[in-house]
Structures are given as C-alpha cells and as structure tokens.
Protein backbone atom coordinates (compact mmCIF):
# COMPACT_ATOMS: atom_id res chain seq x y z
CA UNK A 1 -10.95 -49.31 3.94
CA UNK A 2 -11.54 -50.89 7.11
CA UNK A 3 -15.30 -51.62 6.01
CA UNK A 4 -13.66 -52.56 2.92
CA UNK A 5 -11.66 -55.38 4.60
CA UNK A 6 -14.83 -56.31 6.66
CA UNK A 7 -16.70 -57.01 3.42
CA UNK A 8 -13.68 -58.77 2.22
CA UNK A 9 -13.30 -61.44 5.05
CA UNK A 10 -17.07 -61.62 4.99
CA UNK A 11 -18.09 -62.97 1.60
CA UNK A 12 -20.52 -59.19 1.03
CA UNK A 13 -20.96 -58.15 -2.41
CA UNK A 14 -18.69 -60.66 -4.18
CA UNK A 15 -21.30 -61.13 -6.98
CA UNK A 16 -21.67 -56.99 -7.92
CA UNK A 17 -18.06 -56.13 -7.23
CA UNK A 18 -16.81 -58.65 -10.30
CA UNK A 19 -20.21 -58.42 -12.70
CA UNK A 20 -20.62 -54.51 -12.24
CA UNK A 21 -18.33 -52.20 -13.88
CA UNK A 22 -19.31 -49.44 -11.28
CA UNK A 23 -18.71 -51.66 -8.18
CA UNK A 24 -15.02 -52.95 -9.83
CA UNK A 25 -14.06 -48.77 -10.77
CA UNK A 26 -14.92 -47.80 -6.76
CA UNK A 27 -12.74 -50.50 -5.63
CA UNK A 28 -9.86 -49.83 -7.63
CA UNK A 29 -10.29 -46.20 -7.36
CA UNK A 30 -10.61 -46.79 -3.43
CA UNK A 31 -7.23 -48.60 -3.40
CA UNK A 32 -5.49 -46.39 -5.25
CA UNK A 33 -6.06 -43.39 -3.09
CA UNK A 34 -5.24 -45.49 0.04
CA UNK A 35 -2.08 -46.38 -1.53
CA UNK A 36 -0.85 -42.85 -2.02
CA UNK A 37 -2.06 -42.05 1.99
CA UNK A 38 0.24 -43.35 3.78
CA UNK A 39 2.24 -46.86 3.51
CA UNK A 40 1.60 -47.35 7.53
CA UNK A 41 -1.89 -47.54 6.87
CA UNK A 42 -1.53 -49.69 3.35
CA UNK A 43 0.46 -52.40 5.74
CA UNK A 44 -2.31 -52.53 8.39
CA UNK A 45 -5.06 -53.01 6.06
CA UNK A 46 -2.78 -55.86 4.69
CA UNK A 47 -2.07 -57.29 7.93
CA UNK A 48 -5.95 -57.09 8.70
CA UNK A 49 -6.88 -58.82 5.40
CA UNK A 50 -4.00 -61.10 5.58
CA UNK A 51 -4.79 -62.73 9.32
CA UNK A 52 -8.20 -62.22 8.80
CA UNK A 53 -7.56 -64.79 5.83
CA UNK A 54 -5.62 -67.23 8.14
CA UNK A 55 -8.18 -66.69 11.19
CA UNK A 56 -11.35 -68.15 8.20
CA UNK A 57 -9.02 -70.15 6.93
CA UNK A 58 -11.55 -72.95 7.10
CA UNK A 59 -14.16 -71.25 5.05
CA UNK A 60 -11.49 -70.60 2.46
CA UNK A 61 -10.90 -74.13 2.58
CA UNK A 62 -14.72 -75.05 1.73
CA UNK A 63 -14.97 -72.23 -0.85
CA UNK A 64 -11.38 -72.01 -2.30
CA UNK A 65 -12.45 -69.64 -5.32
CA UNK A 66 -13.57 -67.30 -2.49
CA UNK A 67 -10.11 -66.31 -1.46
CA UNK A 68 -8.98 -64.76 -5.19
CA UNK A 69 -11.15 -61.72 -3.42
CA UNK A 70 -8.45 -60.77 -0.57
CA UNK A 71 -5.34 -61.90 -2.50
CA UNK A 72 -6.94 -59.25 -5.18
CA UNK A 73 -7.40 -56.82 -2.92
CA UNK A 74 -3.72 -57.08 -1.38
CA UNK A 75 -2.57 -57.67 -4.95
CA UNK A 76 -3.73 -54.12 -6.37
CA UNK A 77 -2.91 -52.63 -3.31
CA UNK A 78 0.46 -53.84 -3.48
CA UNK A 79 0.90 -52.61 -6.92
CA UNK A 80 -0.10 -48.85 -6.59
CA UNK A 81 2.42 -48.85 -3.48
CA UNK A 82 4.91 -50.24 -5.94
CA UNK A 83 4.02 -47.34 -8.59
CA UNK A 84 4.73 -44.97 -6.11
CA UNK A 85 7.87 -46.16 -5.11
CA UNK A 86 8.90 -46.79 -8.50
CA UNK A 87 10.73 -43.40 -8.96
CA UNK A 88 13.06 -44.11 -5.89
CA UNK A 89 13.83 -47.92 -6.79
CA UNK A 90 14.71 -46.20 -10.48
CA UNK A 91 16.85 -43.89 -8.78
CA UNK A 92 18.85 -46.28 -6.40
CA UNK A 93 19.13 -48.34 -9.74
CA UNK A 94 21.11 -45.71 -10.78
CA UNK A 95 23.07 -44.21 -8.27
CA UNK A 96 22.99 -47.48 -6.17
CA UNK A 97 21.55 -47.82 -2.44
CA UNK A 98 21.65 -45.24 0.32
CA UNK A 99 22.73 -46.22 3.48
CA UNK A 100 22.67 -43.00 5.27
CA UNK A 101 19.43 -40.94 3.99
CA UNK A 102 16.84 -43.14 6.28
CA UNK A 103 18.69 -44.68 9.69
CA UNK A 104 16.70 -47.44 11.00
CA UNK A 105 16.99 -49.51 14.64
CA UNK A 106 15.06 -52.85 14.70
CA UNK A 107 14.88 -52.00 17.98
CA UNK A 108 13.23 -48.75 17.03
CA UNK A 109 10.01 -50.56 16.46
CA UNK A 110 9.55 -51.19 20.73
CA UNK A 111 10.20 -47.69 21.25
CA UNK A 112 7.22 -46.47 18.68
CA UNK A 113 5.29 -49.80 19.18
CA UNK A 114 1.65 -49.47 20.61
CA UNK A 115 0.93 -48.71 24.04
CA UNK A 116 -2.28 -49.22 25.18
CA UNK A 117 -1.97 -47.16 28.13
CA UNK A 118 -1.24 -44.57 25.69
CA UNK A 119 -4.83 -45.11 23.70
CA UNK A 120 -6.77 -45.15 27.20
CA UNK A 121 -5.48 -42.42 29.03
CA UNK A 122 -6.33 -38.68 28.08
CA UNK A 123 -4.47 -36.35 26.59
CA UNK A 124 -2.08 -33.94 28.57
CA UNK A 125 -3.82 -31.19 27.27
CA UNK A 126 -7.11 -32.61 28.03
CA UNK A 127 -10.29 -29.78 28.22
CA UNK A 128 -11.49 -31.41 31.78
CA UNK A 129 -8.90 -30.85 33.98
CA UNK A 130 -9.44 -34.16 36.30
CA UNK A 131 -8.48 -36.30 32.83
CA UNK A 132 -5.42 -34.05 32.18
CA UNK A 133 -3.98 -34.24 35.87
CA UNK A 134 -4.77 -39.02 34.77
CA UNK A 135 -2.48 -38.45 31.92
CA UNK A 136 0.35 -36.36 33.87
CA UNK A 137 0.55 -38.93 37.06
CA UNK A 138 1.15 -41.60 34.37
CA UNK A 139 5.00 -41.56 33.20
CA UNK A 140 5.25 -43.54 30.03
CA UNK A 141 8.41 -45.59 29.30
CA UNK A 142 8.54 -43.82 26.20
CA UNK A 143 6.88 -40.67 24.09
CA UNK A 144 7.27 -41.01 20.80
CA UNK A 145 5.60 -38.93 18.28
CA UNK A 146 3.90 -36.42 20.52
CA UNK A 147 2.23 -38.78 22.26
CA UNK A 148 -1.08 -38.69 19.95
CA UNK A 149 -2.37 -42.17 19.96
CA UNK A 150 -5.55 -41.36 22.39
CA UNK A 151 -8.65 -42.62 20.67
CA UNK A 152 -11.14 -40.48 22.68
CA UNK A 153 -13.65 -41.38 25.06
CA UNK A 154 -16.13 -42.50 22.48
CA UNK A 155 -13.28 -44.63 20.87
CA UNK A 156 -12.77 -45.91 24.97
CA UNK A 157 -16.16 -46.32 25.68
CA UNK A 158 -16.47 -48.38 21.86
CA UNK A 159 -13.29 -50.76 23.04
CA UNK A 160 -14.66 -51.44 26.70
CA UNK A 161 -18.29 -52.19 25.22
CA UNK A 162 -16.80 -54.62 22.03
CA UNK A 163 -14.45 -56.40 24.21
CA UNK A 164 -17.28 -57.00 26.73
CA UNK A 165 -20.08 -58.04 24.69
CA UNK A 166 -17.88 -60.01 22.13
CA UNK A 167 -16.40 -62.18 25.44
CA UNK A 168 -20.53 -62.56 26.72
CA UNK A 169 -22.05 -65.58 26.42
CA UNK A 170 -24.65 -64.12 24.08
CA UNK A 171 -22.39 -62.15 21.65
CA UNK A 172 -23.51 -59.42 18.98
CA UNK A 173 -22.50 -61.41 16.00
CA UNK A 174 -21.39 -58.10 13.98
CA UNK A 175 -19.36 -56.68 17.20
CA UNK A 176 -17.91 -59.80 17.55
CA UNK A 177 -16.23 -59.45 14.34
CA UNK A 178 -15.04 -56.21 14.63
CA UNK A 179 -13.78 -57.34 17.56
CA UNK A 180 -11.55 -59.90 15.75
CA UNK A 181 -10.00 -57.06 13.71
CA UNK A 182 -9.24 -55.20 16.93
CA UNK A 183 -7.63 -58.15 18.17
CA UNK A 184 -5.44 -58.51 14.79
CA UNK A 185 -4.44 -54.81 14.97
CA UNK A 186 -3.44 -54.85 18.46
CA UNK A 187 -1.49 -57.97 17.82
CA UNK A 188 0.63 -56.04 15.59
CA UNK A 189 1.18 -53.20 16.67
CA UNK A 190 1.53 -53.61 21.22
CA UNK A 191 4.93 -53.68 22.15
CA UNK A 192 6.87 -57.21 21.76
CA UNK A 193 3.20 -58.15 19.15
CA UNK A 194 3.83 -59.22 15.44
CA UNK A 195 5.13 -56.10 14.58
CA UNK A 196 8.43 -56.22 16.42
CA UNK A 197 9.07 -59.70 14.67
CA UNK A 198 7.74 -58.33 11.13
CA UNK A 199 10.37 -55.63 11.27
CA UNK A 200 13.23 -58.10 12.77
CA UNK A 201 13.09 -60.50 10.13
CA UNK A 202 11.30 -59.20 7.55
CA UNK A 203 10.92 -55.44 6.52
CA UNK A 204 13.21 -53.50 9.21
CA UNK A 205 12.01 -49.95 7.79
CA UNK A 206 8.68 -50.20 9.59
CA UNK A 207 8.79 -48.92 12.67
CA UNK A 208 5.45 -46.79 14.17
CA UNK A 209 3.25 -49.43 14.94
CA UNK A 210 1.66 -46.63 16.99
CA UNK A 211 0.09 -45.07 14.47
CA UNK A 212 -2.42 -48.40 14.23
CA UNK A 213 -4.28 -46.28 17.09
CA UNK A 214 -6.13 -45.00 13.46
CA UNK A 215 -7.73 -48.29 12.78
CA UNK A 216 -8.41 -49.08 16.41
CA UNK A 217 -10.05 -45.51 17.06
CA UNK A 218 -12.15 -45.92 13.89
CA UNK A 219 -13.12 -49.73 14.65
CA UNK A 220 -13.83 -48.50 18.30
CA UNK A 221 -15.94 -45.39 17.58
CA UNK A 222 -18.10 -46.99 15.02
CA UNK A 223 -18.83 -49.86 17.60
CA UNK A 224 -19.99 -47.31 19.54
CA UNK A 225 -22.36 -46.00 17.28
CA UNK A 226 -23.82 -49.12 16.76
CA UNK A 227 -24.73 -49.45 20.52
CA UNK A 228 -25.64 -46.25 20.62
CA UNK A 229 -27.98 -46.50 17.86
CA UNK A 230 -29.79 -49.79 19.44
CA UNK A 231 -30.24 -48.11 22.88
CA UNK A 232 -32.44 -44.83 21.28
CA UNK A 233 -33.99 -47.15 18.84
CA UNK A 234 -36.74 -47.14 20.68
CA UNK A 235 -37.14 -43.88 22.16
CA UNK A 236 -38.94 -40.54 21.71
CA UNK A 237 -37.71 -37.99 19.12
CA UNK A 238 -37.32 -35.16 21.69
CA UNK A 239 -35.61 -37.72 23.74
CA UNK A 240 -33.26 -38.74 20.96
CA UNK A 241 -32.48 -34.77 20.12
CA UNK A 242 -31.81 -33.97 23.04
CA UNK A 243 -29.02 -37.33 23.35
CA UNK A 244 -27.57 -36.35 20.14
CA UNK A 245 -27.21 -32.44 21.14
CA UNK A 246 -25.65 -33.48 24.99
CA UNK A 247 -23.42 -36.09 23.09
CA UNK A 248 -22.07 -33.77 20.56
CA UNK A 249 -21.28 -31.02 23.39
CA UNK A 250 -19.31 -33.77 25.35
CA UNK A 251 -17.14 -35.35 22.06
CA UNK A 252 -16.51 -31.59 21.19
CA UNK A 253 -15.07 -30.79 24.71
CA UNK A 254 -13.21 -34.20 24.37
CA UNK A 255 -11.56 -33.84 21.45
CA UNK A 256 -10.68 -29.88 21.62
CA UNK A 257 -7.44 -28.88 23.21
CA UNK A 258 -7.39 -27.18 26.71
CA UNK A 259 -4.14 -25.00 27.97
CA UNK A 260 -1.84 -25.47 25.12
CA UNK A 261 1.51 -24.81 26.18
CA UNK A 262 2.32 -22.48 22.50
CA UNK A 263 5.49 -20.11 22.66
CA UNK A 264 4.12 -16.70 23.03
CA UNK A 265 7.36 -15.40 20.94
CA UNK A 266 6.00 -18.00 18.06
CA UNK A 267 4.36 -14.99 16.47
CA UNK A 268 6.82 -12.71 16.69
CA UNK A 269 9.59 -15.12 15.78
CA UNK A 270 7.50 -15.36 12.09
CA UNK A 271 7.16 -11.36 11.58
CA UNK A 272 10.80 -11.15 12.28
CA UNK A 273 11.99 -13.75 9.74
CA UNK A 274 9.53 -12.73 7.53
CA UNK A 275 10.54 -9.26 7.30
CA UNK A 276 13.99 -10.01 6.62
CA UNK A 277 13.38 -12.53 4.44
CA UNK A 278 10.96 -9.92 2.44
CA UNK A 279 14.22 -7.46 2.49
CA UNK A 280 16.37 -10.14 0.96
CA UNK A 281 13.68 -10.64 -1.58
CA UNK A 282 13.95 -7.13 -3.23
CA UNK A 283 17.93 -7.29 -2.75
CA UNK A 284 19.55 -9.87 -4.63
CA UNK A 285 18.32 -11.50 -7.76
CA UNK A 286 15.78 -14.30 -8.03
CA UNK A 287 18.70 -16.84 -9.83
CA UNK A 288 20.52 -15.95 -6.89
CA UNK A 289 22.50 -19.60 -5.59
CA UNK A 290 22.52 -19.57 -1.66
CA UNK A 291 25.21 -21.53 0.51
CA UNK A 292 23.31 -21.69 3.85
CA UNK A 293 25.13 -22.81 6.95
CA UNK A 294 25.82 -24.27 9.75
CA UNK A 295 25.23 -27.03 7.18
CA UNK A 296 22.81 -29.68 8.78
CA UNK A 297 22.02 -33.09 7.29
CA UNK A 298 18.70 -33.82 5.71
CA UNK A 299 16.40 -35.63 5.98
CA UNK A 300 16.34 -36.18 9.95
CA UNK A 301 19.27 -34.37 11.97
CA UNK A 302 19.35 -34.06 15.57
CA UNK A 303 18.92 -30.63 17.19
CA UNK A 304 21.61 -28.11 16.70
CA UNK A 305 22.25 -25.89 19.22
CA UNK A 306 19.02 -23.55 19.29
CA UNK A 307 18.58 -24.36 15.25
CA UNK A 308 15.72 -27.13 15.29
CA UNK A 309 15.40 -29.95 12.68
CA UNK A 310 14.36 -28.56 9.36
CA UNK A 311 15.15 -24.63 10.47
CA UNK A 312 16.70 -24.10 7.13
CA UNK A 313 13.38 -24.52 5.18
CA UNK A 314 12.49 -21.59 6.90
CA UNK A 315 14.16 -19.42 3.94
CA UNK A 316 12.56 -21.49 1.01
CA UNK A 317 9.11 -21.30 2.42
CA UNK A 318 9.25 -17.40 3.51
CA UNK A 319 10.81 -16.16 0.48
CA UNK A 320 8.47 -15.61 -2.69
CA UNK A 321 11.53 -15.83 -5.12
CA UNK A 322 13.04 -19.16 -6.71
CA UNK A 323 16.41 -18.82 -4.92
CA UNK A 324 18.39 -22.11 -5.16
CA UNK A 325 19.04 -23.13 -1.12
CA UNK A 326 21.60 -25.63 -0.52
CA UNK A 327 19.19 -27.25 2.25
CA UNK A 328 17.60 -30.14 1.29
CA UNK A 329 20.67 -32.66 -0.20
CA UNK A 330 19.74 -35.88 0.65
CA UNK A 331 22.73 -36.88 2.73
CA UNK A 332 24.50 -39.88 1.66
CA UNK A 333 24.60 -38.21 -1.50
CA UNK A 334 27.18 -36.78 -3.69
CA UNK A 335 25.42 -33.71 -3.73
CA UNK A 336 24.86 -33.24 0.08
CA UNK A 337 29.03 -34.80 0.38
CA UNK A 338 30.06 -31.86 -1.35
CA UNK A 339 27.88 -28.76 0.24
CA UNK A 340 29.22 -30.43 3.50
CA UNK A 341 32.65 -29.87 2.02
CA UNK A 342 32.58 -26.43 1.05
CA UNK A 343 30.97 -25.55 4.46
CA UNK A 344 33.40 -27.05 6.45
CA UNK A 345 35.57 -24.30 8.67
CA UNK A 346 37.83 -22.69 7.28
CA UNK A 347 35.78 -21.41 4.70
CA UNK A 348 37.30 -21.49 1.32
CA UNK A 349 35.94 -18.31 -0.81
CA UNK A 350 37.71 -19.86 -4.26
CA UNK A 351 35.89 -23.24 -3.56
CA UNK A 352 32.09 -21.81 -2.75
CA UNK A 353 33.11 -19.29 -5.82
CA UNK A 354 33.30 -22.56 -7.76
CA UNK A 355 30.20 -24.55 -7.03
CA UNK A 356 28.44 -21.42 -8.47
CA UNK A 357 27.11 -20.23 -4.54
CA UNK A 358 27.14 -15.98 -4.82
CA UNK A 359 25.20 -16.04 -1.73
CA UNK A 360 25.97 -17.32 1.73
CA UNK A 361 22.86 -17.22 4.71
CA UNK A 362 24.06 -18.12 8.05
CA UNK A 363 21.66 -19.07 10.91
CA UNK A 364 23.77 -18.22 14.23
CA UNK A 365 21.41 -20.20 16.25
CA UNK A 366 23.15 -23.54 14.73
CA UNK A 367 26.25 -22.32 16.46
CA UNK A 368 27.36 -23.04 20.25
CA UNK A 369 26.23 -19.69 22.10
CA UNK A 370 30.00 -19.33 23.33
CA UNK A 371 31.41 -18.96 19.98
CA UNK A 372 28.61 -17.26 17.93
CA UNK A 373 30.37 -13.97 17.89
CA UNK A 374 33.86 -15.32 17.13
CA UNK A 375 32.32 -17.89 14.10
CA UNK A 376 30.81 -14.77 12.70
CA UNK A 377 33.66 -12.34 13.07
CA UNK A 378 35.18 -15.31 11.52
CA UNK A 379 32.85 -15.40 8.51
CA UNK A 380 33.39 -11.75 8.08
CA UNK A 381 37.25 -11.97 7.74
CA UNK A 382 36.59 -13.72 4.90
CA UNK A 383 33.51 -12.32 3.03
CA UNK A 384 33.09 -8.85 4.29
CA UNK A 385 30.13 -6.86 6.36
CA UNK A 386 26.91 -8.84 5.88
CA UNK A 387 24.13 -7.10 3.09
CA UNK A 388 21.71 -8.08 5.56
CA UNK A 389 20.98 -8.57 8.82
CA UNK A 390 17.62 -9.47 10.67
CA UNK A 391 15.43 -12.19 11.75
CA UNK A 392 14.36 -13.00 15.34
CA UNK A 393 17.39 -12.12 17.48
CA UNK A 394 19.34 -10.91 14.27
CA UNK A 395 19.98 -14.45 14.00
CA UNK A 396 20.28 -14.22 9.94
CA UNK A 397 22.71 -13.03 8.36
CA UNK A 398 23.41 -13.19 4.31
CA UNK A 399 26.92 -12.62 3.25
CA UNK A 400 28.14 -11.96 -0.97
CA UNK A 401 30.56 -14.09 -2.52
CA UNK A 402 32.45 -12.29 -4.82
C-alpha cells in the first residue's frame, strides 16, 4: 500500500488503472484486504495520501482532474472500513452506545505515541550482546506494547542514509520522496505530532501511533535496498554473492531473538490445564452451561491477583466440547450486568439455578492468596465437594449446580 500511495501522489499509471479492467480489479481488491488488516494501518495510509495531497497541492492546482485519484483511493478505502464496522454501528443502533466496553484517555495517545528512541535502539533481547546491554542503559519514559517498534538495523541504516542524501545538495530524486512520506508518518505519530491533536479533537479512539514504526520500517528498509542495489551495480558476480550471503547472515542474527526470558513452568502450566480440562471433557455433557468465576470484565481488565487478563479463555480454547462459558460478556452490557450479579459473594444457588448455569469453574488464582482457602471452603458450603479438581497448582476447580 505504501507503493500504492507513492504511485498515487506521483501521477504513475493513472491512464491503465481507469481504462484497464485488470489494473481497476487489483486496486480495489488491494484496498479491500487492507481494510480488513488493521484500521491503524487504513488511517496511516490515509494520513500519507491525505498530506501528501496538501504537500503537491500546487500540482493539484495545475491538474485539478488529477486529484479524483487520491480522494478515490481514500474514498473506497473508507467504505470497506465502514462495511466492516457496519455490524457494530447496527448493533449500538439497537441497544444504544457503550460507554464502558472500550475506555479511552486522550491522553492515552502520548503514552503509545512514537518514540524514536524506541525505533533506533535495539531490542532488549538483542542476539549481539553489546546492542542488548544499548537498549537496557536506556530507560524509556514509557513501554507500551512490549516495546516492539525497532525497525532493525537495515531499517536504521535505510533512515540515516534517506535523511542524509534527501538533505544533500545533490538529492536522489526517488529517496527524496520517500523521504517526504517518512517525514508525514513521523509527524503523526512522535509524541506531541499530529496524532495527539487528531485524537484530541477529532477521533479520540486512536491511540497507538506507535505502531506507524510498520510504515517507517518498510519505507526505511526498501531505501536501503535501493542503495544497496546502486553500490553492487557494478561489481563482480562472486563479489555480489558473496555480499548477499554475509548480508543475509547479519539481518538473520538481527532480527532473531537472543536470551528470551520464557517461564520454564510455561510448559508445564499447559499439560496441567490441559489434562484437567480433557477430564472435564468426558465428565459432564457437551450442552453443559458454565458459571466461571472470579468473574472478570471483558474486553480489557486489569490483572487479578495471579489470574492474568483473558485467563478465562483458557477453558474455551482447551476444551474440545461446545460448553457455553460465561467469559466473554461484553461489559457494559446487560448480559455481562447480570453474570456479574449472580457471581457476586454470597453466592445465590436459586439465582445461578435460574439463569440456566449447571456448572460452576472457579480459577483460585483470581482470588487474594490470604483468602483462597476460606472463598473456597466458602463455595463448598454452598455447592458441595468439587467433581473436579486439577490444573497447574489445583487451581481449577468445577463445582454442580443442582
């Protein structure tokens, strides 16, 4: 998409893409899956076409009929966004606005803004250990999203070289472009840039203007090739093989992981569930309604105790029969409102008996460590000896309502 835009802002092609039925079926098919990728990515390519527009907007001026090409562009972008989307706006039609499902800070888009230190700087887990112990000395003001936005040292070594030979007195006229666009993206997305202002007064749900590091990595490594490709123009064969062979060596140790720091119970932690999950599976019956607690909002709930964010799909994806989980109510619903109900403490059996739950799963690592024992010695007062019992730690624990 980004050479996409490039032709775009450039004039290429205009002639086959509108008098060619092949040329007009790749763009629109093009669009369309971009539009279903992600809606980060949709917005950058329409900020790039969009400034782009205002940066030529003298050539626009000369050839007016010239501009239908980005609006277009934009336009049918725009409108496959808008078909996916169209189920939710149908359903808030309906049921009205929710408030509470999605939280968002305006402030939230400084925190996950663009940091170019961030882009620069090597990973933490870095396979050349002089690069990892850069990245560790450096203490960011913030790490959000795992800290991914690196662009690797071809993507570096692509920036350094645009910037410098687009600011030269005899620029590359092609890098110089593509340096434009580099310009645009960073605009938006660097902390206090367009982006912060876009979400302030115009769409507040945007937020991860970090995640622009996609365009500027792909900009930046392409660049690259392109000097790379004019320096062994001229050389030998054996010379040029034995470039390519050192060059993919060194972008392999680059971009390859060193030292991840993985929980060595991870593995065991899986078996463990999995087992018990397998024993519940030949137990109860596959219609089989299941109350799980401590009930935890979704989507997006802060850590609970030693229960993580999303711990309760951990039953729907290891078991291999359609059990109906009570995880997954959007909160702010009516649905999610009243599992939250009948979960609250003291457990009523008549009202869970109601709602049609015959099952209850309990995760005791959603509970404070200090009262774990009492909450389920609590549990059991009401609904008996657990059927089962298992997991990692004997953490789960499935109860029948009856």
């Amino acid at each position: 998409m980004i050479y996409q835009a490039h032709k775009i802002l450039n004039f290429q092609n205009l002639n086959n893409l509108f008098y060619r039925k092949i040329k007009l079926f790749k763009f629109f098919i093009l669009h369309f899956l971009f539009s279903i990728n992600s809606i980060y990515f949709c917005f950058f390519y329409c900020c790039l076409i969009g400034f782009g527009v205002l940066l030529n907007i003298k050539k626009y001026w000369l050839f007016p009929k010239k501009i239908f090409l980005p609006i277009l562009s934009i336009g049918i972008l725009i409108f496959f966004v808008a078909i996916n989307f169209l189920p939710n706006v149908l359903y808030m039609g309906e049921h009205g606005k929710n408030t509470q499902a999605v939280e968002r800070n305006n402030s939230e888009a400084e925190y996950y803004a663009l940091k170019p230190a961030n882009i620069i700087l090597p990973g933490e887990f870095h396979n050349i250990r002089i690069f990892q112990e850069l990245k560790r000395k450096y203490v960011p003001t913030s790490r959000p999203e795992g800290f991914n936005e690196y662009i690797g040292l071809v993507g570096v070594f692509g920036l350094i070289l645009t910037t410098y030979f687009s600011l030269s007195k005899k620029p590359i006229n092609l890098i110089k472009k593509y340096f434009v666009y580099l310009v645009i993206l960073f605009s938006v997305g660097i902390v206090g840039g367009l982006g912060a202002l876009i979400t302030n007064y115009l769409v507040p749900q945007f937020r991860c203007y970090n995640r622009v590091s996609i365009f500027i990595a792909t900009i930046s490594i392409f660049c690259f090739f392109i000097f790379y490709d004019r320096w062994l123009k001229n050389k030998s064969t054996k010379f040029k093989t034995a470039v390519y062979l050192f060059s993919f060596l060194f972008f392999t140790v680059d971009s390859l992981p060193r030292d991840m720091k993985i929980n060595p119970e991870s593995g065991l932690q899986f078996e463990k569930d999995q087992q018990f999950f397998d024993a519940v599976d030949s137990n109860i019956p596959s219609d089989s309604k299941i109350l799980q607690l401590p009930y935890i909002p979704f989507p997006e709930s802060p850590v609970l105790f030693g229960m993580e964010d999303y711990d309760h799909f951990k039953a729907f994806l290891a078991s291999k029969k359609n059990f109906k989980f009570s995880y997954g109510a959007i909160k702010g619903r009516s649905g999610a409102e009243w599992i939250q109900k009948v979960s609250d403490w003291p457990l009523n059996k008549n009202a869970i008996l109601e709602t049609g739950y015959n099952f209850i799963l309990v995760n005791l690592d959603g509970y404070d460590p200090n009262i774990r024992i009492k909450r389920l010695k609590d549990i059991i007062s009401v609904f008996g000896s657990p059927i089962k019992t298992g997991g990692f730690g004997e953490r789960w624990h499935l109860f029948e309502v009856k």
